[in-house]
N, C-alpha and C. Protein backbone atom coordinates (compact mmCIF):
# COMPACT_ATOMS: atom_id res chain seq x y z
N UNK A 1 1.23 15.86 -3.37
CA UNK A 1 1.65 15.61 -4.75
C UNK A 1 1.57 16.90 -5.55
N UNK A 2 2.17 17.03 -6.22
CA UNK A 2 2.71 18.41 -6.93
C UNK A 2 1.93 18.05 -8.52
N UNK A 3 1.23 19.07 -8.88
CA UNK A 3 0.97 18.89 -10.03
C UNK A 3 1.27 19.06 -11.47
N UNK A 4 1.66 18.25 -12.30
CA UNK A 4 2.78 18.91 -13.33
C UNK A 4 2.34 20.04 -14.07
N UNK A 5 3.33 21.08 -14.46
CA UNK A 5 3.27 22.42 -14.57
C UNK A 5 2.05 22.33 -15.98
N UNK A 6 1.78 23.65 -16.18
CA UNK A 6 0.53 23.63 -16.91
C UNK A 6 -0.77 23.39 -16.67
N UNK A 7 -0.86 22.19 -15.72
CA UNK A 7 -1.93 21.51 -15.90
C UNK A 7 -3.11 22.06 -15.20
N UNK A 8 -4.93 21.71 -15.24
CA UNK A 8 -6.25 22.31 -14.51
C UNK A 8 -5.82 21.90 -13.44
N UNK A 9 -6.33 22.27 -11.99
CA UNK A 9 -6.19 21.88 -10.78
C UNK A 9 -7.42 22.42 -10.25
N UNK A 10 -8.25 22.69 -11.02
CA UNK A 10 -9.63 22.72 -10.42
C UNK A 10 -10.64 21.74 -10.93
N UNK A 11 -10.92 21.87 -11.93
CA UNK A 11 -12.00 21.16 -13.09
C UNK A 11 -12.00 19.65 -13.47
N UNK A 12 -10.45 19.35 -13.67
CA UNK A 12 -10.11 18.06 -13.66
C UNK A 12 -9.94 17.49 -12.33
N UNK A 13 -10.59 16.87 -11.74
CA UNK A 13 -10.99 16.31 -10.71
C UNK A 13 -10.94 14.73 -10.88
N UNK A 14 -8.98 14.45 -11.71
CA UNK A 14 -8.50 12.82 -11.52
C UNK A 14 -7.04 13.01 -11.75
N UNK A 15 -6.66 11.66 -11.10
CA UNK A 15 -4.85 11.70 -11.05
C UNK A 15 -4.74 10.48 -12.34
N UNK A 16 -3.99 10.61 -12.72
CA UNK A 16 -3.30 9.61 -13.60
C UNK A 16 -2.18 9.04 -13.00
N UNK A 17 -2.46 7.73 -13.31
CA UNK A 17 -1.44 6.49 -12.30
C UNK A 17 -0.89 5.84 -13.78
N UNK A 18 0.62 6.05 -13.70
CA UNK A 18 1.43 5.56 -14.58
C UNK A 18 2.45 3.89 -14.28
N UNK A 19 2.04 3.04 -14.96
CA UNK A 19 2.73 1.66 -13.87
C UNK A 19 4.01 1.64 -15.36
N UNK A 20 5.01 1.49 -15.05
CA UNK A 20 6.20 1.85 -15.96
C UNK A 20 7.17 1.05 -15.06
N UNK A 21 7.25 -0.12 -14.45
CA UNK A 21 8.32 -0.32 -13.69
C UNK A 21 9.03 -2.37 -14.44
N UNK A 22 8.04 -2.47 -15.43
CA UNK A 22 7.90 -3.79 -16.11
C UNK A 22 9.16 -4.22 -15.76
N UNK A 23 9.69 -5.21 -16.17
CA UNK A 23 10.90 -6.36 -16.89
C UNK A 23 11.25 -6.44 -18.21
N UNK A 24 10.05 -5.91 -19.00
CA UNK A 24 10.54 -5.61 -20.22
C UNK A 24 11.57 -6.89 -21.02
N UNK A 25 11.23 -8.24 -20.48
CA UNK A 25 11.87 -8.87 -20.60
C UNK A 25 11.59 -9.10 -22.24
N UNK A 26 10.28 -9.45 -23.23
CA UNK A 26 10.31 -8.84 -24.63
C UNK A 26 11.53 -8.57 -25.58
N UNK A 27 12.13 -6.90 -24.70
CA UNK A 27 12.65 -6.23 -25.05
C UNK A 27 14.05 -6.01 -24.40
N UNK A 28 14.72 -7.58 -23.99
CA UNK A 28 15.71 -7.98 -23.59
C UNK A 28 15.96 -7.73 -22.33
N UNK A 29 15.19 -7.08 -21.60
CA UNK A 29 15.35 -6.06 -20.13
C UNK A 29 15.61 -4.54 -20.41
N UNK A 30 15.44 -3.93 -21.73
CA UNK A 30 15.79 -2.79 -20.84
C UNK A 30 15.16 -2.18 -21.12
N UNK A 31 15.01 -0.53 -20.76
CA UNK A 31 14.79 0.52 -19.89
C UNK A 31 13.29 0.68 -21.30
N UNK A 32 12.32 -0.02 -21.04
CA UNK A 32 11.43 0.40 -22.05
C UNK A 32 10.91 1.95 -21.94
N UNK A 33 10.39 2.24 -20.80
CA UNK A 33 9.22 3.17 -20.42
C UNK A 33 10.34 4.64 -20.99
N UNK A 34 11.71 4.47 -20.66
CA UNK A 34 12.80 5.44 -21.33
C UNK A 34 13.16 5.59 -22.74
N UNK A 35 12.25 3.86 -23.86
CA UNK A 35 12.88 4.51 -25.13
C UNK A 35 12.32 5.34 -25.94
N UNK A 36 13.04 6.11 -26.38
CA UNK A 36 12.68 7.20 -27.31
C UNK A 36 11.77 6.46 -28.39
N UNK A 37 10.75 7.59 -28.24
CA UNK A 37 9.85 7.58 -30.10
C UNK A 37 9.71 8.86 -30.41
N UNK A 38 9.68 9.23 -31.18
CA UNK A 38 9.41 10.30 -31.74
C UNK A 38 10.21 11.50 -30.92
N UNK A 39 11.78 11.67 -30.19
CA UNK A 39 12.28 12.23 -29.78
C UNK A 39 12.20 12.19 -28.40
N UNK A 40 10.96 11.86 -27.72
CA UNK A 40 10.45 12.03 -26.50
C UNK A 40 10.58 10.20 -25.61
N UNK A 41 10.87 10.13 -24.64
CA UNK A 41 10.63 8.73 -23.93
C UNK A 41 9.58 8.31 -23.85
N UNK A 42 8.85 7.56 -23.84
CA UNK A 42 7.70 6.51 -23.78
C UNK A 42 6.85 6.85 -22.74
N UNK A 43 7.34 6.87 -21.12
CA UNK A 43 6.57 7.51 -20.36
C UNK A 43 6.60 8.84 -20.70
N UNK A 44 7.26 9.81 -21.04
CA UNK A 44 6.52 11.10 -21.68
C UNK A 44 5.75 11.38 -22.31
N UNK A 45 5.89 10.30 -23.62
CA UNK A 45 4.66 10.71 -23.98
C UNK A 45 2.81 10.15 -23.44
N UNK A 46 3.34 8.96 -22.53
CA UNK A 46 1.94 8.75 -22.27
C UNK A 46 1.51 10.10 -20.96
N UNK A 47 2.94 10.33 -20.10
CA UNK A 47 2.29 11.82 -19.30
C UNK A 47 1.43 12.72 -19.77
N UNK A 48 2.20 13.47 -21.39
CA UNK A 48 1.40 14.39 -22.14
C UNK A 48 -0.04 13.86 -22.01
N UNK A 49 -0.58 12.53 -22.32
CA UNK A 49 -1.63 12.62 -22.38
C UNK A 49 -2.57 12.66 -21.16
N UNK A 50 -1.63 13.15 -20.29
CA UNK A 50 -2.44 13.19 -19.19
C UNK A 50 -2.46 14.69 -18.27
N UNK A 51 -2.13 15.44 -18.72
CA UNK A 51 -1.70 16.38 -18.80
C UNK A 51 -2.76 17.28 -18.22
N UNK A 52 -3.94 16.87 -18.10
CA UNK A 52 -5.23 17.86 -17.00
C UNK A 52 -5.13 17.08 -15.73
N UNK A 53 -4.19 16.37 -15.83
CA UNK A 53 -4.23 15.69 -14.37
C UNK A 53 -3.83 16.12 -12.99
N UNK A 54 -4.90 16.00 -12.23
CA UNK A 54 -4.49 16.90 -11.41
C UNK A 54 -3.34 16.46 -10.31
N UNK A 55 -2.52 15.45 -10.14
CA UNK A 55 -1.37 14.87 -9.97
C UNK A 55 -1.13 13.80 -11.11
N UNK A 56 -0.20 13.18 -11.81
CA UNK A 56 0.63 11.88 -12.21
C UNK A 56 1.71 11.20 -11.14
N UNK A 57 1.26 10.35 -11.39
CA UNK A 57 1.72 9.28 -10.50
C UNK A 57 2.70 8.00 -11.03
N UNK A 58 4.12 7.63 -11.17
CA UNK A 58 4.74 7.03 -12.08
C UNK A 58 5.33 5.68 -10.75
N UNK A 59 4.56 4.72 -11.67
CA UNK A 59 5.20 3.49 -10.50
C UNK A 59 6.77 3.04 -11.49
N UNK A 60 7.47 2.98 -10.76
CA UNK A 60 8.61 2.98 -11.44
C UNK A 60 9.83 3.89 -11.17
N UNK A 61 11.08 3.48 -11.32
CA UNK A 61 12.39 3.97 -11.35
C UNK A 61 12.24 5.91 -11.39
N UNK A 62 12.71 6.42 -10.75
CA UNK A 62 12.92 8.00 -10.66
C UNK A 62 13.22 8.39 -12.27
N UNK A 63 12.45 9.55 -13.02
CA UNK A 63 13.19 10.16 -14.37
C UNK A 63 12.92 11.48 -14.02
N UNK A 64 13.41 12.07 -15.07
CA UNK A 64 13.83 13.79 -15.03
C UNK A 64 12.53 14.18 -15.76
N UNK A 65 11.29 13.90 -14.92
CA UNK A 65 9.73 14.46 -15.30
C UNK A 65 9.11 15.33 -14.21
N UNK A 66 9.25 16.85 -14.32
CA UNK A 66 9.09 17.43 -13.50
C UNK A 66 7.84 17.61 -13.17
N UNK A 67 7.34 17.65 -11.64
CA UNK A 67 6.30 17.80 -11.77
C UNK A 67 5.38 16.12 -10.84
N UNK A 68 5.98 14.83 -11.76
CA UNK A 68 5.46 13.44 -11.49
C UNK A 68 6.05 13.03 -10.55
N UNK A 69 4.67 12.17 -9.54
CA UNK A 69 5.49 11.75 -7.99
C UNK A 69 5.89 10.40 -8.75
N UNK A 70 7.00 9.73 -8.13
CA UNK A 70 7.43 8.60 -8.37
C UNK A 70 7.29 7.66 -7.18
N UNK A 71 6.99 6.15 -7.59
CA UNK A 71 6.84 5.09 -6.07
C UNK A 71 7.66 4.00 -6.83
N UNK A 72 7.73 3.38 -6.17
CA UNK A 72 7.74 2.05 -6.37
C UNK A 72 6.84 0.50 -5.50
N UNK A 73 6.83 -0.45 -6.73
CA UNK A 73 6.10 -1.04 -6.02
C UNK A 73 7.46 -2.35 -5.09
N UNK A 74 6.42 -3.11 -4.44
CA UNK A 74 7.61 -4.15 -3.63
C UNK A 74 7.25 -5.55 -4.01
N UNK A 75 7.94 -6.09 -4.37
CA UNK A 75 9.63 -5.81 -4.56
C UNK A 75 9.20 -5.23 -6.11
N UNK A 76 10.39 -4.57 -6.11
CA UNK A 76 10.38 -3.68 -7.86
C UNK A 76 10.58 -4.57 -8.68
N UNK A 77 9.34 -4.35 -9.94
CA UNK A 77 9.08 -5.68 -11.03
C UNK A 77 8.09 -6.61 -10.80
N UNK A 78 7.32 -6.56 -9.55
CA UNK A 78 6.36 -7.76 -9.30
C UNK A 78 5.35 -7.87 -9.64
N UNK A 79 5.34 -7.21 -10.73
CA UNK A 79 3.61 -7.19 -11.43
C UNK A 79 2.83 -5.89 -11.27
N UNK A 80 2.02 -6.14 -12.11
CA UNK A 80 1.28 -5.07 -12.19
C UNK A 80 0.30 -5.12 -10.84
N UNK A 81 -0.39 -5.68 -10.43
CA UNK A 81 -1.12 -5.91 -9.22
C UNK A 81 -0.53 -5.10 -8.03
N UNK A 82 1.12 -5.21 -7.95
CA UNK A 82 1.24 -4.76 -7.08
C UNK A 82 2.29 -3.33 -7.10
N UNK A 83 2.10 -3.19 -8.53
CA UNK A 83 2.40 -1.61 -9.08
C UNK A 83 1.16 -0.90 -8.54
N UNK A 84 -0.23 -1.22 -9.06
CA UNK A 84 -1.32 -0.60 -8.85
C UNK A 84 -1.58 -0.34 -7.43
N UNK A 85 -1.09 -1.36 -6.46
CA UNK A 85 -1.61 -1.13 -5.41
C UNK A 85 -0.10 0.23 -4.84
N UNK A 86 0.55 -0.05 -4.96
CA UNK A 86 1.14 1.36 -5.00
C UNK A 86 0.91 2.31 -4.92
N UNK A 87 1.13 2.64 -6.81
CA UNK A 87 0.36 4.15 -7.08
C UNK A 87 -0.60 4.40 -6.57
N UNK A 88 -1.75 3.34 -5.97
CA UNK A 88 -3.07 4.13 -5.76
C UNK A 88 -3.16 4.16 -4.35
N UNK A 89 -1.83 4.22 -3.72
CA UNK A 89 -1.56 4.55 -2.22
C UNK A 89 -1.24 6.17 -2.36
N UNK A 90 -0.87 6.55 -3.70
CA UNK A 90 -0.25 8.25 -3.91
C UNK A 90 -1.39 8.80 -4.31
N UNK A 91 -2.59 8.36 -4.77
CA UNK A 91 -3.69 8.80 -5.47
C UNK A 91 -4.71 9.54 -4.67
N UNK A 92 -5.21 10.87 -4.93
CA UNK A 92 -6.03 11.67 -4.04
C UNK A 92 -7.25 11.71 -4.38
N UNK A 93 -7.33 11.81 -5.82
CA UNK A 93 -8.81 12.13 -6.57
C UNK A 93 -9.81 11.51 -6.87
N UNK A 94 -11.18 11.53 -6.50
CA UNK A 94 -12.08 10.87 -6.47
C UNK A 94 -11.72 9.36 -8.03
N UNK A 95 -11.27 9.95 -9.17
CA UNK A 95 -11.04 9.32 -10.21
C UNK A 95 -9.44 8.93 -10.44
N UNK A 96 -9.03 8.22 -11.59
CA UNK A 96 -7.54 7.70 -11.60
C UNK A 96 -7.47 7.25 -12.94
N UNK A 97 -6.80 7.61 -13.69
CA UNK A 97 -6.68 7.51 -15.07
C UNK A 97 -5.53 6.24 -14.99
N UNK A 98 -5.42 4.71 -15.43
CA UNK A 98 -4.26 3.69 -15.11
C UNK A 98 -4.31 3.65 -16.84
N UNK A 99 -2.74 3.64 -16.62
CA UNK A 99 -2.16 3.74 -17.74
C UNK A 99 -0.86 2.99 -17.74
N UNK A 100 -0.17 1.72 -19.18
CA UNK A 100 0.94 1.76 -19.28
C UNK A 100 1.76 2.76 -19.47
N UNK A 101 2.88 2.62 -19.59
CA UNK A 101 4.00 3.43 -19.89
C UNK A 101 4.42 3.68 -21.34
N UNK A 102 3.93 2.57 -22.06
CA UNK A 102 4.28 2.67 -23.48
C UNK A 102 3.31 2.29 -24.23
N UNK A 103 2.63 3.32 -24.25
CA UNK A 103 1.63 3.81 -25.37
C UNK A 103 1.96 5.12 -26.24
N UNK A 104 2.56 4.90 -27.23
CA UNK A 104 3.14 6.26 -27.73
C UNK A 104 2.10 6.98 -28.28
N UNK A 105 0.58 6.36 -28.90
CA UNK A 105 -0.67 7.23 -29.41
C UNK A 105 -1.37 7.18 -28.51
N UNK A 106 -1.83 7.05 -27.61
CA UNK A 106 -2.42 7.71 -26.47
C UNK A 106 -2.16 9.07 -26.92
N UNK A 107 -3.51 9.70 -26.32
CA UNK A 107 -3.92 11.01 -26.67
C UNK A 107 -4.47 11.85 -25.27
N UNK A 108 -4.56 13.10 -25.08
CA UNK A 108 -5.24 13.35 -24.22
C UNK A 108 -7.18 13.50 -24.42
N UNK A 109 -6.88 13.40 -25.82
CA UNK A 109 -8.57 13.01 -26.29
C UNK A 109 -9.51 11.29 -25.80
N UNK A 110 -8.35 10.53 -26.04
CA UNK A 110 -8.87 9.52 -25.20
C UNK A 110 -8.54 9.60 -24.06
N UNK A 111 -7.79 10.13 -23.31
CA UNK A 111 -7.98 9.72 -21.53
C UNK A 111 -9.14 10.47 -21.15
N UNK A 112 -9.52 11.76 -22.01
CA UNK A 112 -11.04 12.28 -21.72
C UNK A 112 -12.25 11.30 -22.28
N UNK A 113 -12.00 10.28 -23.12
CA UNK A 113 -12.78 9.47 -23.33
C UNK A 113 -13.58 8.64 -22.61
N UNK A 114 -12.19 7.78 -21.86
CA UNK A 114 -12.27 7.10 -21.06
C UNK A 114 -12.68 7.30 -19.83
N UNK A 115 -12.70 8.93 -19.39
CA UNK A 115 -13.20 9.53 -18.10
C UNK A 115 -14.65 9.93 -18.32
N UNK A 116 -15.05 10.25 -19.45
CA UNK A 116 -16.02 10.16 -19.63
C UNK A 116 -17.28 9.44 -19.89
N UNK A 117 -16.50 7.89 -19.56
CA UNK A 117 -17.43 6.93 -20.52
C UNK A 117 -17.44 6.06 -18.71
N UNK A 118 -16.89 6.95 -17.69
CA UNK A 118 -17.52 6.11 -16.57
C UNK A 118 -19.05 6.50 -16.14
N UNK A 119 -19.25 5.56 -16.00
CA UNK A 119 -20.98 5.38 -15.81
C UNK A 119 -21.16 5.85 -14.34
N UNK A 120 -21.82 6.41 -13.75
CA UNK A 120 -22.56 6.92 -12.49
C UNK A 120 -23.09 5.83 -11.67
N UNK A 121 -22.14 5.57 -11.13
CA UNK A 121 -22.75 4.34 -10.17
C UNK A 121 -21.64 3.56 -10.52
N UNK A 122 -21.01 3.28 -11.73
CA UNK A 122 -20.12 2.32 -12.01
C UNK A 122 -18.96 2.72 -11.49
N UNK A 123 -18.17 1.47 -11.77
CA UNK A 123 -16.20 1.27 -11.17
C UNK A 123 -15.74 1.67 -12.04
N UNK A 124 -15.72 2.07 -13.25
CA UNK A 124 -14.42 2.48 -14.56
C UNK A 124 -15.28 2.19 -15.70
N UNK A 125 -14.22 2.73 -16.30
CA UNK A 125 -13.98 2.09 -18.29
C UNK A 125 -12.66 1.92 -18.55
N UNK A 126 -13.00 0.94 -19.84
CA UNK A 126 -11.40 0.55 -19.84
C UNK A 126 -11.56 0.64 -21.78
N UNK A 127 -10.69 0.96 -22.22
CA UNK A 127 -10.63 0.67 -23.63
C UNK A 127 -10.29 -0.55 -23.68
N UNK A 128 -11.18 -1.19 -25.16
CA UNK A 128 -11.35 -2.57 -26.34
C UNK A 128 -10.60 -1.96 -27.26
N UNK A 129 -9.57 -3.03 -27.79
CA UNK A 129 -9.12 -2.84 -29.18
C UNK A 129 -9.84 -3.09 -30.10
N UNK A 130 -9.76 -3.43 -31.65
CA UNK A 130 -10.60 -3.59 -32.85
C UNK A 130 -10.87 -5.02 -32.43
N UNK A 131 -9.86 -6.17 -31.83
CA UNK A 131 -10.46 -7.26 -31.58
C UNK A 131 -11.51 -7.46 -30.11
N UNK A 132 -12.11 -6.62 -30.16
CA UNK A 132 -12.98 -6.37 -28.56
C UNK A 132 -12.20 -6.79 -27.38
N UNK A 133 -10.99 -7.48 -27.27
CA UNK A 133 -10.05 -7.36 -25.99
C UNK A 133 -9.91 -6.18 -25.07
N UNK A 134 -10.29 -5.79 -23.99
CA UNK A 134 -10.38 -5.00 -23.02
C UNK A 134 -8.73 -4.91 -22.38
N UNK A 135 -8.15 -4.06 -22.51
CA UNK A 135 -7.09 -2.96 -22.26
C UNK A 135 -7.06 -2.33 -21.04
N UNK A 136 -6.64 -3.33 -20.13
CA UNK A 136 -6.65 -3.09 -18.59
C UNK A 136 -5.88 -2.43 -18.49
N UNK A 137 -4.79 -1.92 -18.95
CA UNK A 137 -3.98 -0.88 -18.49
C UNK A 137 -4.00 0.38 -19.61
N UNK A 138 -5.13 0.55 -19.85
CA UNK A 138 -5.62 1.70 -20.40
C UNK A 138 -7.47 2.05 -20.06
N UNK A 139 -6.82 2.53 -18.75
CA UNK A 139 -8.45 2.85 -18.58
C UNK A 139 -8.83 4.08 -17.53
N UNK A 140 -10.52 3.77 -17.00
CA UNK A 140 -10.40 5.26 -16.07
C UNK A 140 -11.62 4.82 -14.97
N UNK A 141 -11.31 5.23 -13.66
CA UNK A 141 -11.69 4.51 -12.57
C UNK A 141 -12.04 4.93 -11.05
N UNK A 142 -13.08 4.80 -10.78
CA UNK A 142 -13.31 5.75 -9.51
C UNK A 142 -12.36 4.75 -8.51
N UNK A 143 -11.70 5.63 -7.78
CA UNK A 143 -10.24 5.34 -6.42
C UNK A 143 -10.91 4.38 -6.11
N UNK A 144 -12.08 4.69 -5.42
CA UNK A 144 -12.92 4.03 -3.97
C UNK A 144 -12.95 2.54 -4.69
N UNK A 145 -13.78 2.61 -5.75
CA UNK A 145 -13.95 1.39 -6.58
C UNK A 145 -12.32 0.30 -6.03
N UNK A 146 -11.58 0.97 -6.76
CA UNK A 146 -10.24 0.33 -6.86
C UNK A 146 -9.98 -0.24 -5.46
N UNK A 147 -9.36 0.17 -4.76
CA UNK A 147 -9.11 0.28 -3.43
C UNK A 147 -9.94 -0.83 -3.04
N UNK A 148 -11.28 -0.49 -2.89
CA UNK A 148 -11.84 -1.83 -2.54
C UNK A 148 -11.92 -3.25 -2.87
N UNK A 149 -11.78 -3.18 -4.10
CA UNK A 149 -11.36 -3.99 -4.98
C UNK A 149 -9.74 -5.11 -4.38
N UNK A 150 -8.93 -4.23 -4.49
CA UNK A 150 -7.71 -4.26 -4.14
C UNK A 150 -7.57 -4.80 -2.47
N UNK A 151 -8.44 -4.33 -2.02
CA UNK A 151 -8.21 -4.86 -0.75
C UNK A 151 -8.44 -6.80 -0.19
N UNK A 152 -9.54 -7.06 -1.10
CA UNK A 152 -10.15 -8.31 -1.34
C UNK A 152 -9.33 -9.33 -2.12
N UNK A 153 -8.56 -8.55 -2.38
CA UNK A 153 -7.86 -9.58 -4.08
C UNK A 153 -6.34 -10.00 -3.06
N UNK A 154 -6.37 -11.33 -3.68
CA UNK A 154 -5.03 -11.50 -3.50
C UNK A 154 -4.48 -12.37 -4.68
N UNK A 155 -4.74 -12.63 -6.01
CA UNK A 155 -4.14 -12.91 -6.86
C UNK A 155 -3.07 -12.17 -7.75
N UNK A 156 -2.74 -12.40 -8.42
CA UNK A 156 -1.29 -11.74 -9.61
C UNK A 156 -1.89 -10.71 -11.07
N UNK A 157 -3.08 -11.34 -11.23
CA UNK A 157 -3.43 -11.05 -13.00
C UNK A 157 -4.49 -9.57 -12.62
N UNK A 158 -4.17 -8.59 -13.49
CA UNK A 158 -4.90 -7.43 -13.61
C UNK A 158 -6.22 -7.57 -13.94
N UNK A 159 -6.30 -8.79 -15.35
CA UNK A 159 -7.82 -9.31 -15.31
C UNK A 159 -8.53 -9.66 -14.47
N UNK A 160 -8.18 -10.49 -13.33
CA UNK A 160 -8.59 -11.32 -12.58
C UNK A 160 -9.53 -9.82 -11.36
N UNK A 161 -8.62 -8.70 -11.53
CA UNK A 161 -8.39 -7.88 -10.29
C UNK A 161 -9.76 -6.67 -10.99
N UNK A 162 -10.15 -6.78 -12.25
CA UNK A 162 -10.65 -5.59 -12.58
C UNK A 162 -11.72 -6.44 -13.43
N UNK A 163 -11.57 -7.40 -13.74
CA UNK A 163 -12.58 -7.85 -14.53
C UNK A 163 -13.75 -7.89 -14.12
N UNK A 164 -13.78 -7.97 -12.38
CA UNK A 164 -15.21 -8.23 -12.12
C UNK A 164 -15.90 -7.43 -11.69
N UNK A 165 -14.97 -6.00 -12.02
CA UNK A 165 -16.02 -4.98 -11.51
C UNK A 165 -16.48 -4.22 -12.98
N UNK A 166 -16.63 -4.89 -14.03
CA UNK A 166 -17.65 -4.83 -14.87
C UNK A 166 -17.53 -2.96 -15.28
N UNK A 167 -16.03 -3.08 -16.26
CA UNK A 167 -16.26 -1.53 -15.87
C UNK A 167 -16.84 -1.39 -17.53
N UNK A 168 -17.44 0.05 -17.89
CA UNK A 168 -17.90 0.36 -19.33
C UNK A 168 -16.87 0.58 -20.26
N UNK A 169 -17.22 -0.42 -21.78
CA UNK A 169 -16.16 -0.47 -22.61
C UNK A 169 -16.38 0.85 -23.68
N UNK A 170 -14.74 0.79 -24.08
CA UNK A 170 -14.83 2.46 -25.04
C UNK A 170 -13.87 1.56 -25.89
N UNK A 171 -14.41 2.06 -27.37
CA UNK A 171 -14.11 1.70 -28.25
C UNK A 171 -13.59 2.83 -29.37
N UNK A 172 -12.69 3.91 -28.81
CA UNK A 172 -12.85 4.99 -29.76
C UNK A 172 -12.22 4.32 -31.72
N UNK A 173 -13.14 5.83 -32.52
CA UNK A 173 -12.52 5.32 -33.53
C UNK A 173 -11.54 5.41 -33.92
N UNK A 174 -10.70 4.92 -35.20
CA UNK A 174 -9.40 4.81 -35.35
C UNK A 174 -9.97 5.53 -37.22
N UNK A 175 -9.46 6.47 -37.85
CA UNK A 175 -9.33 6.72 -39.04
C UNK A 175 -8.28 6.07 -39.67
N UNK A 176 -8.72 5.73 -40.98
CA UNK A 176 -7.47 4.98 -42.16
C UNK A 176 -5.86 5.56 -41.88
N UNK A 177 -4.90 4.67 -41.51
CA UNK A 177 -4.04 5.17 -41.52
C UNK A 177 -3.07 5.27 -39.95
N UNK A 178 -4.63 5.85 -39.35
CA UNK A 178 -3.98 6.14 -37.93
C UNK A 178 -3.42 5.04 -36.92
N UNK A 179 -2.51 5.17 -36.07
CA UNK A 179 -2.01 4.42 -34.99
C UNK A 179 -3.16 4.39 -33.96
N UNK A 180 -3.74 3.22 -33.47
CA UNK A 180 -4.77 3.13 -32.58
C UNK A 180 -4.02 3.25 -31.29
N UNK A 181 -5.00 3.68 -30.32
CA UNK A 181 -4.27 4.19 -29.18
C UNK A 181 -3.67 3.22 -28.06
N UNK A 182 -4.08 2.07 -28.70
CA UNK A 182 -3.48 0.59 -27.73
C UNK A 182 -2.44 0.23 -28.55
N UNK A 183 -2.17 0.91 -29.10
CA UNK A 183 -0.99 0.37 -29.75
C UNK A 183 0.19 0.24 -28.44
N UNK A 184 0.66 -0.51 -28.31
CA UNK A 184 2.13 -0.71 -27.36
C UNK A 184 3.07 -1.23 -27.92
N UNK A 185 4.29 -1.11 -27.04
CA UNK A 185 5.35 -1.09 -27.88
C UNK A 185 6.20 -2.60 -26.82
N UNK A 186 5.53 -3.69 -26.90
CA UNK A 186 6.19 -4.85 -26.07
C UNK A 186 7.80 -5.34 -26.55
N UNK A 187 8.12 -5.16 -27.73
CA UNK A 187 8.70 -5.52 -28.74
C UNK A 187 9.96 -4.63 -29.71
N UNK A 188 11.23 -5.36 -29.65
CA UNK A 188 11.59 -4.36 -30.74
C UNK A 188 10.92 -4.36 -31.83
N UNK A 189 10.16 -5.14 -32.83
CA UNK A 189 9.97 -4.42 -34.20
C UNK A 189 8.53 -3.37 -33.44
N UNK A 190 7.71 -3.69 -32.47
CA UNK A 190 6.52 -2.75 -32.15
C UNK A 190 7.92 -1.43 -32.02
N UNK A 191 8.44 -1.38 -31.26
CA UNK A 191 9.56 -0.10 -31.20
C UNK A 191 10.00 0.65 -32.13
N UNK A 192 10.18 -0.31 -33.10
CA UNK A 192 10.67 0.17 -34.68
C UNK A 192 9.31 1.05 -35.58
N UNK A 193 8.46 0.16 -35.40
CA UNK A 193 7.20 0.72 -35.84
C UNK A 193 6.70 2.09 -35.18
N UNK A 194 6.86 1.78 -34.22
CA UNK A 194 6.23 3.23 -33.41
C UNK A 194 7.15 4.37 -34.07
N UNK A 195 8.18 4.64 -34.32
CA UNK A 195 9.42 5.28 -33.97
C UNK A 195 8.97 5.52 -35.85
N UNK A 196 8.94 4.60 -36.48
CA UNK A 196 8.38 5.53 -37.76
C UNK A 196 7.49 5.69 -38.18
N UNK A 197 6.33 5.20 -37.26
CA UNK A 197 5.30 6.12 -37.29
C UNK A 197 4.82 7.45 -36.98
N UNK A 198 5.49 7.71 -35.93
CA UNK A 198 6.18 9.05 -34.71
C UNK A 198 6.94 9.70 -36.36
N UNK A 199 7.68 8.98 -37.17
CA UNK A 199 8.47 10.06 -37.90
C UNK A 199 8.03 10.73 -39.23
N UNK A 200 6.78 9.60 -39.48
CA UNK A 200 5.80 10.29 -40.63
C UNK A 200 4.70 11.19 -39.96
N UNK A 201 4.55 11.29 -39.06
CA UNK A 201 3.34 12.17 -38.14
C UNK A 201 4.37 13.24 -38.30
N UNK A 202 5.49 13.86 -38.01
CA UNK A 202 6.75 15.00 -37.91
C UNK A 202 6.59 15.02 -37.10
């Protein structure tokens, strides 16, 4: 796996696994992880925030992101369960940053959050929104953990698949004003919103 340009390849010692291959059905079917906010596509900007990674990993359709291995999962669209088990067939690094595709405030300050808030001995962290709901596809996770995990499971739901390995919750703060970093964009008006929020930030 090739690491996208810029990025540590010593120090940062985790891949970021991007699952971007949805139905997007919400959003009539189409091409979510491709729509523009703030000039940039949706999976771009959640890449940027991953950007010390020492590979990205994009489950989902081929784009012009140089640098990111692309997979797919089987059959293409079948859930996240079996997006994850995918990407984390491309995954090398002791750690794995899992991430949607459309998080346009995602930061690279929280994916260091979230890598940092795994506990020694523990399977992950996952970010809580303001309503303490845990944000399974925003989180950070030792491979081995996963994998094993994954191997045992044979259900559909991401909760079902991660919930019980009890990973540590991060709650970063949000200042007056700001877009919290779970913000997603399931939705055209979430789309609309993002897109002028993206346009008062410049």
């Amino acid at each position: 796996m090739r690491p996208l340009p810029g990025t540590r390849t010593g120090a940062a010692a985790y891949d970021a696994l991007i699952l971007a291959g949805g139905r997007a059905e919400r959003l009539g079917g189409a091409d979510k992880p491709g729509a523009l906010v703030g000039g940039l596509p949706l999976v771009e900007r959640v890449a940027a925030a991953v950007r010390g990674a020492r590979a990205v990993v994009v489950v989902g359709p081929p784009r012009d992101l140089p640098g990111v291995v692309f997979t797919r999962e089987d059959p293409p669209g079948g859930g996240p369960v079996p997006a994850l088990r995918a990407g984390l067939a491309e995954v090398t690094a002791p750690l794995v940053v899992l991430l949607a595709a459309d998080l346009p405030f995602l930061t690279a300050g929280h994916a260091g959050a979230l890598l940092g808030a795994v506990p020694e001995g523990g399977a992950g962290a996952v970010l809580v929104d303001d309503g303490g709901r845990e944000q399974w596809l925003t989180g950070a996770w030792r491979t081995a953990a996963l994998r094993e995990a994954l191997g045992a499971y044979r259900g559909r739901s991401l909760r079902g698949l991660l919930g019980p390995l009890a990973p540590a919750l991060v709650r970063p703060p949000v200042a007056p004003g700001e877009t919290p970093p779970w913000f997603d964009c399931d939705t055209a008006d979430d789309l609309r919103a993002a897109r002028e929020r993206a346009a008062d930030m410049g």
